[in-house]
Protein backbone atom coordinates (compact mmCIF):
# COMPACT_ATOMS: atom_id res chain seq x y z
CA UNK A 1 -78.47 -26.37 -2.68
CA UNK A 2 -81.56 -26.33 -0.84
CA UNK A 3 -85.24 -25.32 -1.74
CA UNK A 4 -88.74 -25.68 -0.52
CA UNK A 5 -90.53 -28.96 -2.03
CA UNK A 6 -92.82 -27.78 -5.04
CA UNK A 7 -96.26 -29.12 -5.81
CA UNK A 8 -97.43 -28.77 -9.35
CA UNK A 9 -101.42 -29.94 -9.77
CA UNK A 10 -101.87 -31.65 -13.50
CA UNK A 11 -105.63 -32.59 -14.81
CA UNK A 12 -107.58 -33.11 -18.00
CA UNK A 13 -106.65 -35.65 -20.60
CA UNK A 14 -103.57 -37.26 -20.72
CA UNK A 15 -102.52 -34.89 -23.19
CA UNK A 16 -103.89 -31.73 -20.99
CA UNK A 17 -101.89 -32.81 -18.29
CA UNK A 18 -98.54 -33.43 -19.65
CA UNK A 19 -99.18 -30.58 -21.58
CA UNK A 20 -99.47 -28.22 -17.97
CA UNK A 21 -97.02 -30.34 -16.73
CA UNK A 22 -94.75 -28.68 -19.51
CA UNK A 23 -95.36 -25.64 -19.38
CA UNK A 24 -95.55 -24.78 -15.61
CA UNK A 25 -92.11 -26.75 -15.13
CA UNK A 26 -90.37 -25.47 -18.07
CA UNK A 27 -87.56 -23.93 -16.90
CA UNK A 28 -86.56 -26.78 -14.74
CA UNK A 29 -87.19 -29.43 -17.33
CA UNK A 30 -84.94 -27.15 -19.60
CA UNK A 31 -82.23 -26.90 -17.05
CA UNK A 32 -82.48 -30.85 -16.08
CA UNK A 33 -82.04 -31.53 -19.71
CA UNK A 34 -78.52 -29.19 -20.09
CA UNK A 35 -77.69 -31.11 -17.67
CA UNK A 36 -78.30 -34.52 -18.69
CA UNK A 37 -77.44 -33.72 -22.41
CA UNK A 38 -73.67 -32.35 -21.04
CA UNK A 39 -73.12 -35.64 -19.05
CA UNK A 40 -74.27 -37.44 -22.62
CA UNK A 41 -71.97 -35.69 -24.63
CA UNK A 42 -68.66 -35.69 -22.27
CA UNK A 43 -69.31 -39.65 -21.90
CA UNK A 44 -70.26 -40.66 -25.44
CA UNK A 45 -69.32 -37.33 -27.51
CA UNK A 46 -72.88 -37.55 -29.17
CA UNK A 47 -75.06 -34.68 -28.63
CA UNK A 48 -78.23 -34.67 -26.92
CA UNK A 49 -81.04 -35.11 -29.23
CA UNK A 50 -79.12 -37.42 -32.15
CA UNK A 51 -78.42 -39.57 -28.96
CA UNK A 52 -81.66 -39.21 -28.01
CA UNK A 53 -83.14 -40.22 -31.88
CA UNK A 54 -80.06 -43.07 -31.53
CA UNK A 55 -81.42 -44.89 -28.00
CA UNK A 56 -85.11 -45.47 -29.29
CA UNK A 57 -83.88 -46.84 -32.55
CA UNK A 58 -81.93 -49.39 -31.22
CA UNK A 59 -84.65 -50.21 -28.75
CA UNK A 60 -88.15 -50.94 -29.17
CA UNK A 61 -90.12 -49.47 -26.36
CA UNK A 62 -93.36 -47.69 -28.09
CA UNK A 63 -95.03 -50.47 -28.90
CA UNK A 64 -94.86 -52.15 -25.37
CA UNK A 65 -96.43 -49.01 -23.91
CA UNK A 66 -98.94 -48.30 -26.42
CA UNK A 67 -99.91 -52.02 -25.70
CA UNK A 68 -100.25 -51.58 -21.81
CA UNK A 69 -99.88 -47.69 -20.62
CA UNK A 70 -101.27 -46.29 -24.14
CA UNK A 71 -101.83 -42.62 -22.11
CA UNK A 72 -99.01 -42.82 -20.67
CA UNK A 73 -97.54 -41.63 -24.06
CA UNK A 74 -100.02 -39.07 -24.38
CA UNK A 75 -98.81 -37.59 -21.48
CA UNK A 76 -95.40 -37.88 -22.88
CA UNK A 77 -96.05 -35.91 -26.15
CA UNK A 78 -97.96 -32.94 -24.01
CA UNK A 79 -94.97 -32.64 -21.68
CA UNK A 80 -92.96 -32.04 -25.04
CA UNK A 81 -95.69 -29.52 -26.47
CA UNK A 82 -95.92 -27.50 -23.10
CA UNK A 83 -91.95 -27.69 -22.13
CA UNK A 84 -91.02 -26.80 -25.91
CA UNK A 85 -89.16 -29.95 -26.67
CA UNK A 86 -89.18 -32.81 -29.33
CA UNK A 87 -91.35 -36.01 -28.71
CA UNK A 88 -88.16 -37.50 -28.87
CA UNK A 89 -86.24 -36.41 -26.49
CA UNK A 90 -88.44 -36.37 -23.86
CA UNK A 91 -89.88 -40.03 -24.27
CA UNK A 92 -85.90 -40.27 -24.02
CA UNK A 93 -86.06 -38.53 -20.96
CA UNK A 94 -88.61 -40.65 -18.68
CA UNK A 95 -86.67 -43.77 -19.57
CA UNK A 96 -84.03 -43.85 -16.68
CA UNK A 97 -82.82 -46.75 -16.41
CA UNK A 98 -83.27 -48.14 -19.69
CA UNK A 99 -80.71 -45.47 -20.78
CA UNK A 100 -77.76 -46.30 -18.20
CA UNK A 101 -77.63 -49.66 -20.01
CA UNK A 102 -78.00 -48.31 -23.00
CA UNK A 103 -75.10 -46.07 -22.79
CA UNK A 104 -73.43 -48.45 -20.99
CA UNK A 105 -73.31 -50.50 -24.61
CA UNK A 106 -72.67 -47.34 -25.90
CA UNK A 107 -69.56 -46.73 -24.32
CA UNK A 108 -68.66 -50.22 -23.85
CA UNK A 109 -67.69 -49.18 -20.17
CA UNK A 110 -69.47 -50.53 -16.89
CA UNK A 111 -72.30 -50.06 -15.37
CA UNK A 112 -73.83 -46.92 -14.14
CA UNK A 113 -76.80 -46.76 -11.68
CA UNK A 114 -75.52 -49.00 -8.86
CA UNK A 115 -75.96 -46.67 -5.94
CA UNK A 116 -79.99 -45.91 -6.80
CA UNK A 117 -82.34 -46.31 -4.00
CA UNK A 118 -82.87 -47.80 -0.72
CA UNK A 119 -86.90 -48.75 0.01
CA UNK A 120 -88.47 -50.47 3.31
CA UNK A 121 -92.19 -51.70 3.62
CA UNK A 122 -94.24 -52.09 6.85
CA UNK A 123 -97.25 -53.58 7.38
CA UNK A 124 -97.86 -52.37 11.25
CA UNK A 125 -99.91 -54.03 13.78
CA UNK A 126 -102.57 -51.10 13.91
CA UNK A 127 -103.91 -52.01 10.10
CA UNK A 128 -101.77 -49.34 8.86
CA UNK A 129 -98.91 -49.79 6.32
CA UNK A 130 -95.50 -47.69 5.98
CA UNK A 131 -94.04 -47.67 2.04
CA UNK A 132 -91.18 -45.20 1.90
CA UNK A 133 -87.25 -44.87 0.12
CA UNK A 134 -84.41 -42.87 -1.00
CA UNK A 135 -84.56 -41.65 -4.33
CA UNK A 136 -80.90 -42.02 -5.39
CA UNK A 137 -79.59 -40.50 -8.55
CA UNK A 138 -77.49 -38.67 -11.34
CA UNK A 139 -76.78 -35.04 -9.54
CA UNK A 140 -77.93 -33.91 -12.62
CA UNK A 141 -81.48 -33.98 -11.46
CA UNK A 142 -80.83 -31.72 -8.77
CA UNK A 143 -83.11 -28.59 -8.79
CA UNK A 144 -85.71 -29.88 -10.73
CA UNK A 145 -87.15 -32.18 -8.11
CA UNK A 146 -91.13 -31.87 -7.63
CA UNK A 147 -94.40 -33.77 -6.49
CA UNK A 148 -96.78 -33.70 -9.43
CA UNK A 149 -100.86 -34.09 -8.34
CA UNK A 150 -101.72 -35.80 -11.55
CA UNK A 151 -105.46 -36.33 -11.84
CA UNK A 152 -106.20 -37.65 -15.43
CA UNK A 153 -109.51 -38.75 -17.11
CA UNK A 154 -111.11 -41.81 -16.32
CA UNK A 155 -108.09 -42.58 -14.12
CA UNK A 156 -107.15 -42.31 -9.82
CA UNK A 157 -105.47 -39.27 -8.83
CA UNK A 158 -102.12 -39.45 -7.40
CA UNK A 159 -99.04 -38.15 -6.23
CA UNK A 160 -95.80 -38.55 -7.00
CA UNK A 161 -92.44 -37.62 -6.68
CA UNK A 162 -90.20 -37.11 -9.83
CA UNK A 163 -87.49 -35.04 -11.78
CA UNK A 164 -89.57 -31.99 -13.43
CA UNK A 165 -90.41 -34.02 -16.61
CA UNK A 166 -90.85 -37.53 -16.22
CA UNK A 167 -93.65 -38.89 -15.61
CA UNK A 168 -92.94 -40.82 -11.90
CA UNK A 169 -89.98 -42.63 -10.08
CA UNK A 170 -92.14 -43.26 -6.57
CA UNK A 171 -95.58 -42.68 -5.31
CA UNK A 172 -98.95 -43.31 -4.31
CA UNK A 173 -102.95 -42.89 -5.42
CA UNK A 174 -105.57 -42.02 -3.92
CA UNK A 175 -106.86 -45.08 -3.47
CA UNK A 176 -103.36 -46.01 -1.49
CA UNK A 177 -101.83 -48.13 -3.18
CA UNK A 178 -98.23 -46.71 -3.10
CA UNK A 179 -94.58 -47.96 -4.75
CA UNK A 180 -91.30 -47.78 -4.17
CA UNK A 181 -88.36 -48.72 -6.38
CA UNK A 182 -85.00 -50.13 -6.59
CA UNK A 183 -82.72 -50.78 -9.45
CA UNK A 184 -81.29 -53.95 -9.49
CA UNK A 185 -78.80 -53.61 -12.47
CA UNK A 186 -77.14 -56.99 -11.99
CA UNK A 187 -80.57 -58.69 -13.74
CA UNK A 188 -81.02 -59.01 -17.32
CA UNK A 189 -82.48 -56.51 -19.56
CA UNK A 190 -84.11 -56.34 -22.63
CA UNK A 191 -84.70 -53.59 -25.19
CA UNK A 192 -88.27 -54.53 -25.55
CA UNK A 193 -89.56 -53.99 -22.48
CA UNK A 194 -92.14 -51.98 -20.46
CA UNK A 195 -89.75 -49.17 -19.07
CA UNK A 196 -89.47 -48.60 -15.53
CA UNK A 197 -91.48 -45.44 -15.45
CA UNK A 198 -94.11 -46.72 -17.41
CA UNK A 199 -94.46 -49.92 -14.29
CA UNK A 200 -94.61 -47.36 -11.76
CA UNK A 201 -97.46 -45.05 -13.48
CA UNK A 202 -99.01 -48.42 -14.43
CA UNK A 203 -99.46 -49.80 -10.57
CA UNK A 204 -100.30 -46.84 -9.57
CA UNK A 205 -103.33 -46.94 -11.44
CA UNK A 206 -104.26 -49.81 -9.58
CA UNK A 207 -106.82 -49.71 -7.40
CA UNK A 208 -105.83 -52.49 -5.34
CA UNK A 209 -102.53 -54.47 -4.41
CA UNK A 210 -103.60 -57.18 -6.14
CA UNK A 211 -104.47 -55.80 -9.25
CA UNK A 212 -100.91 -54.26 -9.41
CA UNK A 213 -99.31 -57.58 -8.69
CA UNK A 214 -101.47 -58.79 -11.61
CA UNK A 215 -100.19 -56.20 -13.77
CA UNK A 216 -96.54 -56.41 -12.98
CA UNK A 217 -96.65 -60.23 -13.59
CA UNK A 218 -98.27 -59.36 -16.59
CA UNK A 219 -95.80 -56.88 -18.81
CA UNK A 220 -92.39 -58.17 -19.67
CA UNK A 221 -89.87 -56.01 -17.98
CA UNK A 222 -86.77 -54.12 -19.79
CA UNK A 223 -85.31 -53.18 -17.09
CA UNK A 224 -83.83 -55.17 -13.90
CA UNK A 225 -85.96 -53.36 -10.75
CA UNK A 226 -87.50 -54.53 -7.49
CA UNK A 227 -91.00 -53.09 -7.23
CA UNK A 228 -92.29 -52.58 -3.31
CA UNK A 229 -95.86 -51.99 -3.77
CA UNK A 230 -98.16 -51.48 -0.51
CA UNK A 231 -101.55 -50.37 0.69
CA UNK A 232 -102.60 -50.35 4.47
CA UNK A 233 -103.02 -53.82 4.53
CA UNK A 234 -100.32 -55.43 2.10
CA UNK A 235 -96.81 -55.21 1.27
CA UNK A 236 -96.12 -57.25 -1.90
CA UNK A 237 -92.19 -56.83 -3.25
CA UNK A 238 -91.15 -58.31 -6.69
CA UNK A 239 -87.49 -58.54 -8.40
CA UNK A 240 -88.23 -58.07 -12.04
CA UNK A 241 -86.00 -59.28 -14.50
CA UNK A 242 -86.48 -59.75 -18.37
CA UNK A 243 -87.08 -63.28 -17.82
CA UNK A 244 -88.33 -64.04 -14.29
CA UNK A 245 -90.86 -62.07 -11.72
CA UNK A 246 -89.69 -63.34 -8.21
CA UNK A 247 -91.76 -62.13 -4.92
CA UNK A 248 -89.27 -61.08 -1.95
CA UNK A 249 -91.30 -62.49 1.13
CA UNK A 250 -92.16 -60.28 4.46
CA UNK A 251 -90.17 -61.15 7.59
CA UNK A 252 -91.84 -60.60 10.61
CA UNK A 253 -94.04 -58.03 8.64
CA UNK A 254 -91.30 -55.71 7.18
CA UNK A 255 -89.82 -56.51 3.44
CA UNK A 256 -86.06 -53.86 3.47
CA UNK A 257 -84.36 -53.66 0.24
CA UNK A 258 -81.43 -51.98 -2.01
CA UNK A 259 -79.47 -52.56 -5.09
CA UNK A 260 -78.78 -56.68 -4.99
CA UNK A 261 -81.32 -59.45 -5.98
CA UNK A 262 -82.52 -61.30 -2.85
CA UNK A 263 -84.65 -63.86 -4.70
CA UNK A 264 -84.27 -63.45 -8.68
CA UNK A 265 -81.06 -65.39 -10.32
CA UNK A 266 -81.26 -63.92 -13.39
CA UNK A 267 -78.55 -62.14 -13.58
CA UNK A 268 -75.43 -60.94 -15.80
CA UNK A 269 -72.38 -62.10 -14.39
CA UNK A 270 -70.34 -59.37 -15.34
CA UNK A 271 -72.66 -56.51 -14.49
CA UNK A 272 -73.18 -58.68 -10.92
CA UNK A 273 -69.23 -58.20 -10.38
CA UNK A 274 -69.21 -54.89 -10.67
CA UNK A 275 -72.16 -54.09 -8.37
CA UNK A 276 -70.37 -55.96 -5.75
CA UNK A 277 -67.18 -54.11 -6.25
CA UNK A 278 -67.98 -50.55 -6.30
CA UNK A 279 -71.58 -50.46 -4.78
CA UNK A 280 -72.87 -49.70 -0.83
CA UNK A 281 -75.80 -52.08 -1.52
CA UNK A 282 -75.09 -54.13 1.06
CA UNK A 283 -73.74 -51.69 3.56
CA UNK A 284 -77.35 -49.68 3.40
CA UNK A 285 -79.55 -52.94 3.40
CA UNK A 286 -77.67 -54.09 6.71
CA UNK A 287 -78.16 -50.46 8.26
CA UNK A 288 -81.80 -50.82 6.98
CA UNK A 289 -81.76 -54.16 8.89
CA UNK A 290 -80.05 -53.15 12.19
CA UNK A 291 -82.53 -50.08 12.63
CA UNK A 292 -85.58 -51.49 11.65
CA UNK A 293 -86.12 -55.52 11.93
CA UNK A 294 -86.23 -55.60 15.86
CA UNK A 295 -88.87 -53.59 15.83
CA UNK A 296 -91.25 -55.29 13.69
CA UNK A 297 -94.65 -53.90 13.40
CA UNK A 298 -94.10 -51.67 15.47
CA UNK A 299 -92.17 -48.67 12.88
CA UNK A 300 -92.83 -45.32 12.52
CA UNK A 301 -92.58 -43.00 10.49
CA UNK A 302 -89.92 -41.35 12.26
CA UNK A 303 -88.26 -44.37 12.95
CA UNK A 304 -88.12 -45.07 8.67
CA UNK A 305 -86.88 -41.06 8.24
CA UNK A 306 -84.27 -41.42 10.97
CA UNK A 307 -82.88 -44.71 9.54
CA UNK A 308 -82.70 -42.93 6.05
CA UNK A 309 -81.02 -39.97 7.19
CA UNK A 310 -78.14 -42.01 8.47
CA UNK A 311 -74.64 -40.35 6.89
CA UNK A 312 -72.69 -43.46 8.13
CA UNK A 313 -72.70 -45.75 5.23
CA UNK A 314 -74.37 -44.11 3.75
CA UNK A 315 -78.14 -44.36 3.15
CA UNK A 316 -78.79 -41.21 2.55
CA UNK A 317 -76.12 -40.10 -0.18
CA UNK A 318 -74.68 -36.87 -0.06
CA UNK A 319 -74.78 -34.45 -2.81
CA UNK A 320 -71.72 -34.80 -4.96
CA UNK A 321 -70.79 -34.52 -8.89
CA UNK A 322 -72.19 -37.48 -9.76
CA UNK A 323 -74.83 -39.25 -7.00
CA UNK A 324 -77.00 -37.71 -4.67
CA UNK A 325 -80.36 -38.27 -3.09
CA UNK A 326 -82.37 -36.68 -4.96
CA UNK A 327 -85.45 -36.62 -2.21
CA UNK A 328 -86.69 -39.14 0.53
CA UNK A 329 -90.71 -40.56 0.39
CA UNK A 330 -92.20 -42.07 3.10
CA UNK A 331 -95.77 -43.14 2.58
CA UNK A 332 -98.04 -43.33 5.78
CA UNK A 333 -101.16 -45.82 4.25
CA UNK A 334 -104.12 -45.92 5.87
CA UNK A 335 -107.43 -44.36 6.01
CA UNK A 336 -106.07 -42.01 3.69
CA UNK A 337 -102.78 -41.29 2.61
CA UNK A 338 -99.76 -38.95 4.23
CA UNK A 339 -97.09 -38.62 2.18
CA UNK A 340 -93.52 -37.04 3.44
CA UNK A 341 -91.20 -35.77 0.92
CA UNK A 342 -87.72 -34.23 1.50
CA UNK A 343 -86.44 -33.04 -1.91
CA UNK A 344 -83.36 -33.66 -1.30
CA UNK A 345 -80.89 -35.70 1.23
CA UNK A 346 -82.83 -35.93 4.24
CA UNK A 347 -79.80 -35.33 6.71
CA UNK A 348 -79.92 -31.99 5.19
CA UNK A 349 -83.57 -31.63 3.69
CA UNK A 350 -86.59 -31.11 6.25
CA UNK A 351 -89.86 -33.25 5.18
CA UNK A 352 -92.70 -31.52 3.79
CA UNK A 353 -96.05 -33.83 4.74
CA UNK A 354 -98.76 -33.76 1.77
CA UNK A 355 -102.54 -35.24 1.76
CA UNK A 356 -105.15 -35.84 -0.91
């Protein structure tokens, strides 16, 4: 399956937005949900929306985002009014990661979400900055990927790339301060949490580097993810756990990273075990290594699209029945922004370059 990258522009309130949001993606929101409701159902035998109702009862999310993203769930509630679907289910829907561990308990089987994203930052010697990754994750996204041009009131535009939807997974503002985003599923969780989602739309209302540093020191964290945050003149990357925040430092002004803490220990044994037995993390961070650390600050763009193209190990996951990735960002950060987004695996999706 291949298709040309689609741009959807979003603006107003909160609630204008995700309402436009809804209704010019409908159809693809409607078919990403099938999807993900099927895959519910065959692995728990609970049907979409009581699982849906089930997962935010036995968590406690809302009040953590009303607290620090309290738009963010306006936005939510006019995705559901313009794509035709309960509050419910789509607040369900943005929450990614929180819901692999979820049914994870569910089930009482292992893991899921081990093979989910590979990320490299680059601060070059020209007072530029590269940000890019691999979006890996559930085929049953596939078709419904998109670039949303969200510009909100009283808030910095942006772009990012996401599932037709939910709200973000990766991107960058106007002001260029970009992120990237691994899951780290080994770390501790809690159900409590600011969800991943929520993080990424939260930094990327950020104006600087340091303010989203700030802020992701700030929220506790339900979900185990390394956050790769960059503007043209810093790379920052944090492992966030629900008990520590742990900076990954630069090495000779690159910070590469996959699916295995580098600095944060706190971690569930069993969950840790698992990773190691059935994931490629390392595999793709020493490919990310071999292409990329002898040449310092000295990356391109092309060099960071080549490298995540590889088929090899592979970085860039071929679609299947269960894994794929979904698309391929690479954030150029300088003077202004130049995003290039392959929706899709990049060995077999061409880039599509985007602006401000």
């Amino acid at each position: 399956m291949s298709f040309d990258l689609r741009v959807v522009e979003v603006s107003g309130t909160p609630h204008e937005a995700g309402r436009a949001h809804g209704e010019q993606l409908r159809p693809a929101i409607e078919r990403g949900l099938r999807a993900w409701f099927d895959r519910i159902e065959r692995s728990t035998g609970v049907r979409g929306q009581a699982y849906a109702t089930n997962f935010l009862a036995a968590t406690n999310f809302i009040p953590i985002i009303e607290n620090f993203t309290p738009t963010l769930l306006e936005e939510v509630r006019g995705i559901a009014e313009g794509a035709g679907q309960s509050f419910e289910v789509m607040l369900a829907y943005q929450l990614i990661d929180e819901e692999w561990w979820y049914r994870s308990s569910v089930t009482r089987s292992k893991r899921t979400g081990v093979e989910a994203c590979s990320a490299v930052g680059v601060l070059k010697g020209d007072g530029t900055a590269i940000v890019a990754q691999n979006m890996d994750l559930p085929s049953y996204y596939d078709g419904t990927q998109v670039v949303l041009k969200i510009k909100t009131e009283r808030d910095l535009e942006k772009l990012v790339f996401t599932p037709a939807g939910i709200i973000a997974t990766t991107g960058v503002n106007e002001r260029g301060v970009a992120v990237c985003v691994n899951t780290l599923a080994q770390l501790r969780h809690r159900p409590n949490g600011l969800p991943v989602a929520f993080v990424v739309r939260g930094i990327l209302a950020q104006e600087v580097v340091e303010d989203a540093v700030s802020f992701l020191r700030a929220v506790p964290h339900a979900s185990g993810q390394n956050y790769l945050v960059g503007s043209a003149r810093s790379i920052r990357d944090f492992e966030c756990s629900a008990g520590q925040v742990r900076e990954v430092p630069l090495a000779d002004r690159q910070v590469r990273h996959t699916n295995h803490p580098l600095v944060n220990d706190d971690i569930d044994p069993e969950v840790e075990a698992e990773v190691e037995r059935v994931s490629t993390t390392r595999g793709r961070l020493g490919r990310l290594d071999r292409d990329l650390a002898g040449l310092g600050e000295g990356v391109s763009a092309a060099d960071v699209q080549r490298t995540l193209s590889d088929r090899e190990v592979p970085v860039c996951v071929p679609r299947g029945p269960e894994w794929m990735t979904l698309g391929s960002v690479v954030m150029e950060l300088g003077e202004e922004a130049v995003v290039h987004v392959a929706p899709g695996p990049p060995a077999e999706t061409a880039y599509t370059t985007l602006r401000f």
